[in-house]
PDB file of N, CA and C in Angstrom:
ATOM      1  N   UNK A   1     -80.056 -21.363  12.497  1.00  0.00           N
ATOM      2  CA  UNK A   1     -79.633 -20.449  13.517  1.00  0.00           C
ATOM      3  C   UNK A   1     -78.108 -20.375  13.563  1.00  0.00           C
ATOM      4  N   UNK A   2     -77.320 -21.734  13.472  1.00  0.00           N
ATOM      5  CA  UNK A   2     -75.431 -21.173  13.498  1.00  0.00           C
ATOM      6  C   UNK A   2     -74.736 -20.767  12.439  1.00  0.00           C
ATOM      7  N   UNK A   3     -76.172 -21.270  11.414  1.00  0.00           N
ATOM      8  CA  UNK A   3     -75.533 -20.612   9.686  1.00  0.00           C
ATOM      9  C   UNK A   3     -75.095 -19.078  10.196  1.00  0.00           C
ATOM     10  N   UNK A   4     -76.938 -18.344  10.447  1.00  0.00           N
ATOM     11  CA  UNK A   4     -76.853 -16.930  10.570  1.00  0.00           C
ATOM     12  C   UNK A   4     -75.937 -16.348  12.002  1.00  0.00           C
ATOM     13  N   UNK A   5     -75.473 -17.081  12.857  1.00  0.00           N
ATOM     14  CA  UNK A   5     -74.445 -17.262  13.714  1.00  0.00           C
ATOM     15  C   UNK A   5     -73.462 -17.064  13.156  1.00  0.00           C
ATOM     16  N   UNK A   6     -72.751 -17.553  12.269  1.00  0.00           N
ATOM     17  CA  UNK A   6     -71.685 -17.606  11.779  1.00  0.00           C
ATOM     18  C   UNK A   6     -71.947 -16.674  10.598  1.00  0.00           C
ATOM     19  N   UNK A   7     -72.623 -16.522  10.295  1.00  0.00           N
ATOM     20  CA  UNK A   7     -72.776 -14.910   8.600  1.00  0.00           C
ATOM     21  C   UNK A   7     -72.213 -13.557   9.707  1.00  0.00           C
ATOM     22  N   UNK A   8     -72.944 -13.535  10.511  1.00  0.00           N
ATOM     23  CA  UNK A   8     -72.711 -12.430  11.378  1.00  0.00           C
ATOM     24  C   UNK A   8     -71.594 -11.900  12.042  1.00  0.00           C
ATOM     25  N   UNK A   9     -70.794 -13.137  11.919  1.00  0.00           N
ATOM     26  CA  UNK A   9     -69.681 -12.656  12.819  1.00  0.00           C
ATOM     27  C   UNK A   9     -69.459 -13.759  13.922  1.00  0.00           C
ATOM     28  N   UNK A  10     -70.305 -14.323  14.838  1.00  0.00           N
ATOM     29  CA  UNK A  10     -70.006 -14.890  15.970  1.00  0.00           C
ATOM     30  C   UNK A  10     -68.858 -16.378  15.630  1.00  0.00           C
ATOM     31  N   UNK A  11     -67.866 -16.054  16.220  1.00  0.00           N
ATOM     32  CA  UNK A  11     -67.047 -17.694  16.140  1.00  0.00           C
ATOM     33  C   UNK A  11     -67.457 -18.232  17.763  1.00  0.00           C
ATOM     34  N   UNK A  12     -67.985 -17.809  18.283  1.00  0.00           N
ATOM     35  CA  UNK A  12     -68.511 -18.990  19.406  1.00  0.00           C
ATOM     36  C   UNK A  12     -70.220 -19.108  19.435  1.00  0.00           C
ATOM     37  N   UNK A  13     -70.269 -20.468  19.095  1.00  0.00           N
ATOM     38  CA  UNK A  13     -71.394 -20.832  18.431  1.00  0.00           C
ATOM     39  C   UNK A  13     -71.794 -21.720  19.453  1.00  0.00           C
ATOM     40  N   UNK A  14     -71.681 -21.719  20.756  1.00  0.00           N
ATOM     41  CA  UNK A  14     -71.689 -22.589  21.670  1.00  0.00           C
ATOM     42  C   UNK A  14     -72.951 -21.658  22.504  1.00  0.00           C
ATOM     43  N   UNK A  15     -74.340 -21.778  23.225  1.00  0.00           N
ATOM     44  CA  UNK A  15     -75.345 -21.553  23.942  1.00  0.00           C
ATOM     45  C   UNK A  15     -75.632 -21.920  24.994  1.00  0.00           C
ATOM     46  N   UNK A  16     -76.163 -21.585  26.012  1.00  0.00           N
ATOM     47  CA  UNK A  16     -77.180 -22.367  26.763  1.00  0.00           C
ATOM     48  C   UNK A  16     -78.018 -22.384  27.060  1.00  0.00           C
ATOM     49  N   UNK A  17     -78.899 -23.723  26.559  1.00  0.00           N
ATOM     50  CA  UNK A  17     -79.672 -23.911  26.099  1.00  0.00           C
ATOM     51  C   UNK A  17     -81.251 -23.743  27.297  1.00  0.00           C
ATOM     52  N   UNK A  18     -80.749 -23.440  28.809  1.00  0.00           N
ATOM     53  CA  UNK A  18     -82.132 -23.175  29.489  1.00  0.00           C
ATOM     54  C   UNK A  18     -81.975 -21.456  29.649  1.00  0.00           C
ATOM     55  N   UNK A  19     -81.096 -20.879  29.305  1.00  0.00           N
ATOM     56  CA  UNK A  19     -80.936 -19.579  29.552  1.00  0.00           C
ATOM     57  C   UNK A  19     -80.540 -18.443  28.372  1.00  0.00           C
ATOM     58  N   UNK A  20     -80.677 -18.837  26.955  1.00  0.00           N
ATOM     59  CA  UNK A  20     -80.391 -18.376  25.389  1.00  0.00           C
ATOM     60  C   UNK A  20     -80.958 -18.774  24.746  1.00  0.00           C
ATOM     61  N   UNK A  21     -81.982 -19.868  24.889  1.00  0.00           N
ATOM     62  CA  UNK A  21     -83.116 -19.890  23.865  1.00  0.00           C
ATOM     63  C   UNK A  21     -84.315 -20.142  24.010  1.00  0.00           C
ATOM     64  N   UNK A  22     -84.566 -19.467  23.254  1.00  0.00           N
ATOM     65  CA  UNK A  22     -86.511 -19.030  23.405  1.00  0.00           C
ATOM     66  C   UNK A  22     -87.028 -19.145  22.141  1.00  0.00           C
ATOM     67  N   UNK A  23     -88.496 -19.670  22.834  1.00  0.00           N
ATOM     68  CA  UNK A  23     -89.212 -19.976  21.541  1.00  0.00           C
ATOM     69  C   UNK A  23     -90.451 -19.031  21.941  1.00  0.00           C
ATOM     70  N   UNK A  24     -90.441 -17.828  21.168  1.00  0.00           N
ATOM     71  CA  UNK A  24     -92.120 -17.072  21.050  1.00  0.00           C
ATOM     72  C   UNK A  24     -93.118 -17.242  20.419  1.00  0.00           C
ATOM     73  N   UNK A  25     -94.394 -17.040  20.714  1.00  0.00           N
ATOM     74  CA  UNK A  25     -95.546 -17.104  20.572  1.00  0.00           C
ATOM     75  C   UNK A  25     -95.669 -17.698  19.338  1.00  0.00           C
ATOM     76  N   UNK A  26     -95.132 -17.059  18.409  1.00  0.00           N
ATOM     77  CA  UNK A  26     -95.226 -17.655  16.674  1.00  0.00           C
ATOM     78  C   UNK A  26     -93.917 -19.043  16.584  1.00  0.00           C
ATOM     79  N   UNK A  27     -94.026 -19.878  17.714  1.00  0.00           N
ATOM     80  CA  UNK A  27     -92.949 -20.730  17.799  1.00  0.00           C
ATOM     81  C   UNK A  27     -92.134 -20.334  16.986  1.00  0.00           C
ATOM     82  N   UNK A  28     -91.438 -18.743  16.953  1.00  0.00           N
ATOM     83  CA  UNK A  28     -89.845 -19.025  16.141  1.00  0.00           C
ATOM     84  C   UNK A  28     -88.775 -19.033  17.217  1.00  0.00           C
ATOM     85  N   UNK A  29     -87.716 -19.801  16.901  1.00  0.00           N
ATOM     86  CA  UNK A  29     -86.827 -20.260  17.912  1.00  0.00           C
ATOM     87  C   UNK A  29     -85.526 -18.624  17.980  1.00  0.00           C
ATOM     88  N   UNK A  30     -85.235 -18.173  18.592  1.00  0.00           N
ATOM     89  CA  UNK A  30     -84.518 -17.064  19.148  1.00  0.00           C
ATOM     90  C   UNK A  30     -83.965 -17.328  20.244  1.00  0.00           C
ATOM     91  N   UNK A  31     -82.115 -16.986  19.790  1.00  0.00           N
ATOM     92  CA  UNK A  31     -81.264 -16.668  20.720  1.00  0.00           C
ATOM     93  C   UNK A  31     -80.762 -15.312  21.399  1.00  0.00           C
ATOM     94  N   UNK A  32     -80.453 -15.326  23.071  1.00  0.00           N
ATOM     95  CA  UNK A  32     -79.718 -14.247  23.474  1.00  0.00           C
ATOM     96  C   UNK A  32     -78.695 -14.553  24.313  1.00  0.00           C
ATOM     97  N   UNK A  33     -77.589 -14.419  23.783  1.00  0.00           N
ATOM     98  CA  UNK A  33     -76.314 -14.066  24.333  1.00  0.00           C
ATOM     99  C   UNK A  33     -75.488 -13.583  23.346  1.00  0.00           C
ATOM    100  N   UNK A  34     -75.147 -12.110  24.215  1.00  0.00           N
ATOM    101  CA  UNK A  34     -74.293 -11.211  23.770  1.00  0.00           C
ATOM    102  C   UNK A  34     -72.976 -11.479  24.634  1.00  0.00           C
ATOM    103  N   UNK A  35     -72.652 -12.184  25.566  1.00  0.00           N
ATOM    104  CA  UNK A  35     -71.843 -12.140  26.196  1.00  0.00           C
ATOM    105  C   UNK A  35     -70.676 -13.491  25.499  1.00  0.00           C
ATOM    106  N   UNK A  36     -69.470 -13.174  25.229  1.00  0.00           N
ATOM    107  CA  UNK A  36     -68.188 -14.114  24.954  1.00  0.00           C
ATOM    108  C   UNK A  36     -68.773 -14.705  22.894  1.00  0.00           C
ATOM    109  N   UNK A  37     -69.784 -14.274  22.646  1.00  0.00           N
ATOM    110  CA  UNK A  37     -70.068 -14.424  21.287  1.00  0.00           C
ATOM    111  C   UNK A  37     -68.813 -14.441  20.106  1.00  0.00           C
ATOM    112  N   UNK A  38     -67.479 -13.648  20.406  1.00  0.00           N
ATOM    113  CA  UNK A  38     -66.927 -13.250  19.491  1.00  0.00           C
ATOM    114  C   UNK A  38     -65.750 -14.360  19.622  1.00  0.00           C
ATOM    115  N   UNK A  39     -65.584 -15.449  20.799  1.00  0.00           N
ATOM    116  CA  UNK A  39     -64.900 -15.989  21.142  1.00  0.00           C
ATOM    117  C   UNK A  39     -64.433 -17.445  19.783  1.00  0.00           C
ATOM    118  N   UNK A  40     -63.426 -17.858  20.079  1.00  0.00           N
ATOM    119  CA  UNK A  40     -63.405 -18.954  19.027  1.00  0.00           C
ATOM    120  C   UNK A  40     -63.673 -20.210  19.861  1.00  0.00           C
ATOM    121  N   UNK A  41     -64.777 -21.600  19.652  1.00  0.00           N
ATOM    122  CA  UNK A  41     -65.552 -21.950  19.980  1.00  0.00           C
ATOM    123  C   UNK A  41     -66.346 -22.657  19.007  1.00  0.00           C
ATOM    124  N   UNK A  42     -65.616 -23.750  18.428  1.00  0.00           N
ATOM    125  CA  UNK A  42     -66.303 -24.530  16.789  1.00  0.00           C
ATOM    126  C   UNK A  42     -67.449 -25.429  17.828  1.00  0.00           C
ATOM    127  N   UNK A  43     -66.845 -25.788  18.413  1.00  0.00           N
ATOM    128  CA  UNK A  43     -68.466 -26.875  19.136  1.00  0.00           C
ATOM    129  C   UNK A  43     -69.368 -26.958  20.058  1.00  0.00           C
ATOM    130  N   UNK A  44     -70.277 -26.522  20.128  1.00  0.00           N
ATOM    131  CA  UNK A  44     -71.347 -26.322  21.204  1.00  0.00           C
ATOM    132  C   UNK A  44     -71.170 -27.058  22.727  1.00  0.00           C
ATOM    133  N   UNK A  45     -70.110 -26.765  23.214  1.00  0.00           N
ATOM    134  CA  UNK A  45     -70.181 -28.077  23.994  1.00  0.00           C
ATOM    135  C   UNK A  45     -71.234 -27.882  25.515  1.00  0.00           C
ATOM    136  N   UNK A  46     -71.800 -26.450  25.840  1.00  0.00           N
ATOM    137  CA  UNK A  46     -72.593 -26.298  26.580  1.00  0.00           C
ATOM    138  C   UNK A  46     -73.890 -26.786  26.206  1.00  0.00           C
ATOM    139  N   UNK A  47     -74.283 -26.602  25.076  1.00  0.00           N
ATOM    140  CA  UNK A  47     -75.555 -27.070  24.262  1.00  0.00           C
ATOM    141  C   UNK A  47     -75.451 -28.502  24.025  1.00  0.00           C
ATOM    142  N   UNK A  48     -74.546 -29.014  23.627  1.00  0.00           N
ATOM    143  CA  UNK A  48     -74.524 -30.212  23.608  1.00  0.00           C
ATOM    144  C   UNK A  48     -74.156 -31.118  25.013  1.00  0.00           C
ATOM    145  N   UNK A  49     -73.886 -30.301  26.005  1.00  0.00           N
ATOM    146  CA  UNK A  49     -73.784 -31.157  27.693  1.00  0.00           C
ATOM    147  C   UNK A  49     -75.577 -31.333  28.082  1.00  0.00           C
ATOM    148  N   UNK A  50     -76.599 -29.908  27.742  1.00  0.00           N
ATOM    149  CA  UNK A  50     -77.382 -29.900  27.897  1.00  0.00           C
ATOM    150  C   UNK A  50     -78.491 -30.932  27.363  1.00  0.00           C
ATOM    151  N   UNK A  51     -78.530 -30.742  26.644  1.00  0.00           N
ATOM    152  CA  UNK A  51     -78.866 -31.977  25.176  1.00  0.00           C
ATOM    153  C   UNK A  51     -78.733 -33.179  26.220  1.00  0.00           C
ATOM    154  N   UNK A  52     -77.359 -33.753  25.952  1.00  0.00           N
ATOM    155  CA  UNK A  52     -77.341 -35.085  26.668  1.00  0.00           C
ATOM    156  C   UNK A  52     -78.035 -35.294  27.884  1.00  0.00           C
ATOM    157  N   UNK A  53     -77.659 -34.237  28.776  1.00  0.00           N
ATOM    158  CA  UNK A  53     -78.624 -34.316  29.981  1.00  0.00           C
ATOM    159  C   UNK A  53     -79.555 -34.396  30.154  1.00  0.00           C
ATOM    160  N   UNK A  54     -80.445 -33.873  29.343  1.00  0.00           N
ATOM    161  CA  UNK A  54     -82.348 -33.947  28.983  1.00  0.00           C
ATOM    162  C   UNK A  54     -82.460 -35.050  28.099  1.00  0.00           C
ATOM    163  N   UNK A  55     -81.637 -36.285  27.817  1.00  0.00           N
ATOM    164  CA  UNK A  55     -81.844 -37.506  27.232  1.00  0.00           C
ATOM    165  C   UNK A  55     -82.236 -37.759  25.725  1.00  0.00           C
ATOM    166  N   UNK A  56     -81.697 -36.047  24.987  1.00  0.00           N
ATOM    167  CA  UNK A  56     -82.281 -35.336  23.869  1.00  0.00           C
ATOM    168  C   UNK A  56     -81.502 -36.167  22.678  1.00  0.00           C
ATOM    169  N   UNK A  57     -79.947 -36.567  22.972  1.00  0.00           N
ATOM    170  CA  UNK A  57     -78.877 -36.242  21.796  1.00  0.00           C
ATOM    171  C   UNK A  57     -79.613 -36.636  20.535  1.00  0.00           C
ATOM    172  N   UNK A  58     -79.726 -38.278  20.921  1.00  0.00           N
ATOM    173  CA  UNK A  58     -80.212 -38.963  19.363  1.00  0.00           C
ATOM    174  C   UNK A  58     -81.378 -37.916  18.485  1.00  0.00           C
ATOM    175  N   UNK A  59     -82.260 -37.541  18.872  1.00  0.00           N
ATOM    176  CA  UNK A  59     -83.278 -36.755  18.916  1.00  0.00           C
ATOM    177  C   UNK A  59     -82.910 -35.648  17.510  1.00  0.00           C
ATOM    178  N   UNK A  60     -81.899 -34.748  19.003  1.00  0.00           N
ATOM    179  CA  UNK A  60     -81.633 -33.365  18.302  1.00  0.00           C
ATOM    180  C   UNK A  60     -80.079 -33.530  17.487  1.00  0.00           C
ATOM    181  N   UNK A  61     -79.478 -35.248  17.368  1.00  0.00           N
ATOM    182  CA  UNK A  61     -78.449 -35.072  16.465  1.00  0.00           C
ATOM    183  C   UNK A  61     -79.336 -35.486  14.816  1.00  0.00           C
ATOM    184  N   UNK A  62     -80.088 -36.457  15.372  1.00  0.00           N
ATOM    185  CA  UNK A  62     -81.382 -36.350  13.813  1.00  0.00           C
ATOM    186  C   UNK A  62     -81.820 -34.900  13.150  1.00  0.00           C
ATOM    187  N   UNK A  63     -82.181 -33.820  14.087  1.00  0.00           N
ATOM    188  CA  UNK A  63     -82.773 -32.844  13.718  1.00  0.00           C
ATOM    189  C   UNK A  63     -81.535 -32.260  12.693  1.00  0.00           C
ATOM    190  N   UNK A  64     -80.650 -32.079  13.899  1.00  0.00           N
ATOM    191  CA  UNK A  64     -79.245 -31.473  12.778  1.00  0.00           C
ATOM    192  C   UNK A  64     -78.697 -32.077  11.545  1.00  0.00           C
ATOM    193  N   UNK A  65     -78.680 -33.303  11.560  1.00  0.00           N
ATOM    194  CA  UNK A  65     -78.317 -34.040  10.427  1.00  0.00           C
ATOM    195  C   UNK A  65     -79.451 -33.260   9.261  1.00  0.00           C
ATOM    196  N   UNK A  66     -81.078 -33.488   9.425  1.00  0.00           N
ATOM    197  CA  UNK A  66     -81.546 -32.501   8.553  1.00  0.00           C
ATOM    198  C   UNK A  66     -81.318 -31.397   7.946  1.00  0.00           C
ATOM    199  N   UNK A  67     -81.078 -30.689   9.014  1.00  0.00           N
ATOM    200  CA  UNK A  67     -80.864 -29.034   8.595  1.00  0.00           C
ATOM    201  C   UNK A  67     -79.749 -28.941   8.275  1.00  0.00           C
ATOM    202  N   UNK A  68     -78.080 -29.384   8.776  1.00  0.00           N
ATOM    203  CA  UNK A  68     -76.891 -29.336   8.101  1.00  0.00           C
ATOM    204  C   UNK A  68     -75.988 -30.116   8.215  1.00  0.00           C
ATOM    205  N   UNK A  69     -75.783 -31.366   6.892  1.00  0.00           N
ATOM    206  CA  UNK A  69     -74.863 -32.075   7.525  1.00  0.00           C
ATOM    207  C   UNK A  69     -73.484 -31.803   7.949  1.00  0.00           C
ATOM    208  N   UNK A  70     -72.907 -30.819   7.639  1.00  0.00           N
ATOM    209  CA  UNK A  70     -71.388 -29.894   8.109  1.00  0.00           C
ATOM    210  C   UNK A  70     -71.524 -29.849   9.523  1.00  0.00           C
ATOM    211  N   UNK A  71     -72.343 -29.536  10.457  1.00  0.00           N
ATOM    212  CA  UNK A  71     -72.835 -29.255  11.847  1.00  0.00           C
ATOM    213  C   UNK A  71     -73.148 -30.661  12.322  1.00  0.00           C
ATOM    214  N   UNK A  72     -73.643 -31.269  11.630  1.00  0.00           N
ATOM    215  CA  UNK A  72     -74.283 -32.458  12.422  1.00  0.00           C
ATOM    216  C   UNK A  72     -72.879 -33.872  12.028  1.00  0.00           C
ATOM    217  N   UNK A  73     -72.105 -33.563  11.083  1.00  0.00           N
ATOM    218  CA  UNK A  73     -70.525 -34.507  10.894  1.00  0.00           C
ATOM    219  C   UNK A  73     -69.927 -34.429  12.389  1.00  0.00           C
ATOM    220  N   UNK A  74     -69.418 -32.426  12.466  1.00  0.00           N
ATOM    221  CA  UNK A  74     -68.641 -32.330  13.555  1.00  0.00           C
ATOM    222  C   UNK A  74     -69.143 -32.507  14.864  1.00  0.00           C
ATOM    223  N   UNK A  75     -70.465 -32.616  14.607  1.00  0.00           N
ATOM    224  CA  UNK A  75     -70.993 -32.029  16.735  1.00  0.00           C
ATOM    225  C   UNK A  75     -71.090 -34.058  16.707  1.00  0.00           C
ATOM    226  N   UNK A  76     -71.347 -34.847  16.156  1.00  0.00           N
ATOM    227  CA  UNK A  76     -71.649 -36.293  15.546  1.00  0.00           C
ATOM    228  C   UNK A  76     -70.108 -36.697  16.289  1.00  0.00           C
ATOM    229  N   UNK A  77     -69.469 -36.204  15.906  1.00  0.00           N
ATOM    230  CA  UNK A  77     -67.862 -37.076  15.819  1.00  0.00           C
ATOM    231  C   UNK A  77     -67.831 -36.378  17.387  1.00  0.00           C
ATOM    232  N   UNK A  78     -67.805 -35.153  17.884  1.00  0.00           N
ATOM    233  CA  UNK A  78     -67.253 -34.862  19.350  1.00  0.00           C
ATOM    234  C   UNK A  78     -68.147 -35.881  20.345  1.00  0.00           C
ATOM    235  N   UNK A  79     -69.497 -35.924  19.917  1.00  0.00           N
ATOM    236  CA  UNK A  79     -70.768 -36.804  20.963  1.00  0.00           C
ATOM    237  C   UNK A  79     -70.071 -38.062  20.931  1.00  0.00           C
ATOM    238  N   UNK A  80     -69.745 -38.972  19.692  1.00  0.00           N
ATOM    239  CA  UNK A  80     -69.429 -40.481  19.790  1.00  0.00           C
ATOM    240  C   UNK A  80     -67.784 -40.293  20.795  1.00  0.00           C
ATOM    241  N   UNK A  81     -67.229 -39.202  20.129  1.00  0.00           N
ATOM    242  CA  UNK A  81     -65.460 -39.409  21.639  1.00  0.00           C
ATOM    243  C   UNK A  81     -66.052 -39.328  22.771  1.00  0.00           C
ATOM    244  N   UNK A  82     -66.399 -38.339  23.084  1.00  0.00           N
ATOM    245  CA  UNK A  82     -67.047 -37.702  24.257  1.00  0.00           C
ATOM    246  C   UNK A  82     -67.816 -39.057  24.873  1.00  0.00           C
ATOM    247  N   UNK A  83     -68.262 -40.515  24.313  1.00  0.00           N
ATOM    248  CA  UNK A  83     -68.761 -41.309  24.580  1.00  0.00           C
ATOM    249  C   UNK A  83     -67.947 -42.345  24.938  1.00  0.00           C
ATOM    250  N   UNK A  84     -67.343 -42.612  23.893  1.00  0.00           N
ATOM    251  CA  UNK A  84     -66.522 -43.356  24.344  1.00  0.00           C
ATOM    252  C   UNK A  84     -65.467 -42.916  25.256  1.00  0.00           C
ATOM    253  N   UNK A  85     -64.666 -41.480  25.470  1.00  0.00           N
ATOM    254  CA  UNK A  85     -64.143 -41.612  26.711  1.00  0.00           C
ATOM    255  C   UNK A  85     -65.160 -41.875  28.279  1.00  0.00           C
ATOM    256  N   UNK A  86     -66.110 -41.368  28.133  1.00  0.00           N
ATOM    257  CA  UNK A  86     -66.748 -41.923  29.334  1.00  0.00           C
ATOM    258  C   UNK A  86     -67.010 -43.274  29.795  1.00  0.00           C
ATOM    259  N   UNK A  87     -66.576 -44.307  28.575  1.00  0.00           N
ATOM    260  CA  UNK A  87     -67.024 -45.434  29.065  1.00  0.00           C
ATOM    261  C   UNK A  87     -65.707 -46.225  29.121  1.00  0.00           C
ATOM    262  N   UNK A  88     -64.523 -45.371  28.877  1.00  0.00           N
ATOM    263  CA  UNK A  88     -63.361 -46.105  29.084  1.00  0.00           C
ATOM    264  C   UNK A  88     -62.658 -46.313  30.751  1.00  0.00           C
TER     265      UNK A  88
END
């Protein structure tokens, strides 16, 4: 999905995730937001606040590591700061 995100045009690759993605009937996963899409925006950080909050990260940073490790290096390295400043 941020491959064809990013073929298209969008440099803000950032979602949210209870209100932009849907999964239909034939479980294929589909996004909508047309709004701030064109913005520059390398890291999901709404999708990834969400994520953490639903107790998902480890989960859905495994999934990404599958599908791309380029995506799953950078969103990998912001989750572990993003960690450790909270616990400083």
């Amino acid at each position: 999905m941020k491959r064809k995100m990013k073929r298209l045009g969008f440099t803000n690759l950032d979602i949210c995730v209870t209100r932009h993605i849907f999964i239909d009937k034939q479980r294929v996963l589909k996004t909508v937001d047309h709004a701030n899409v064109y913005k520059q925006k390398p890291i999901p950080v709404r999708l990834l606040n969400t994520v953490s909050e639903l107790g998902l990260m480890d989960l859905f940073l495994q999934q990404v590591r599958d599908m791309d490790q380029e995506f799953y290096s950078e969103w990998k390295n912001y989750v572990h700061a993003r960690r450790s400043k909270n616990e400083d």
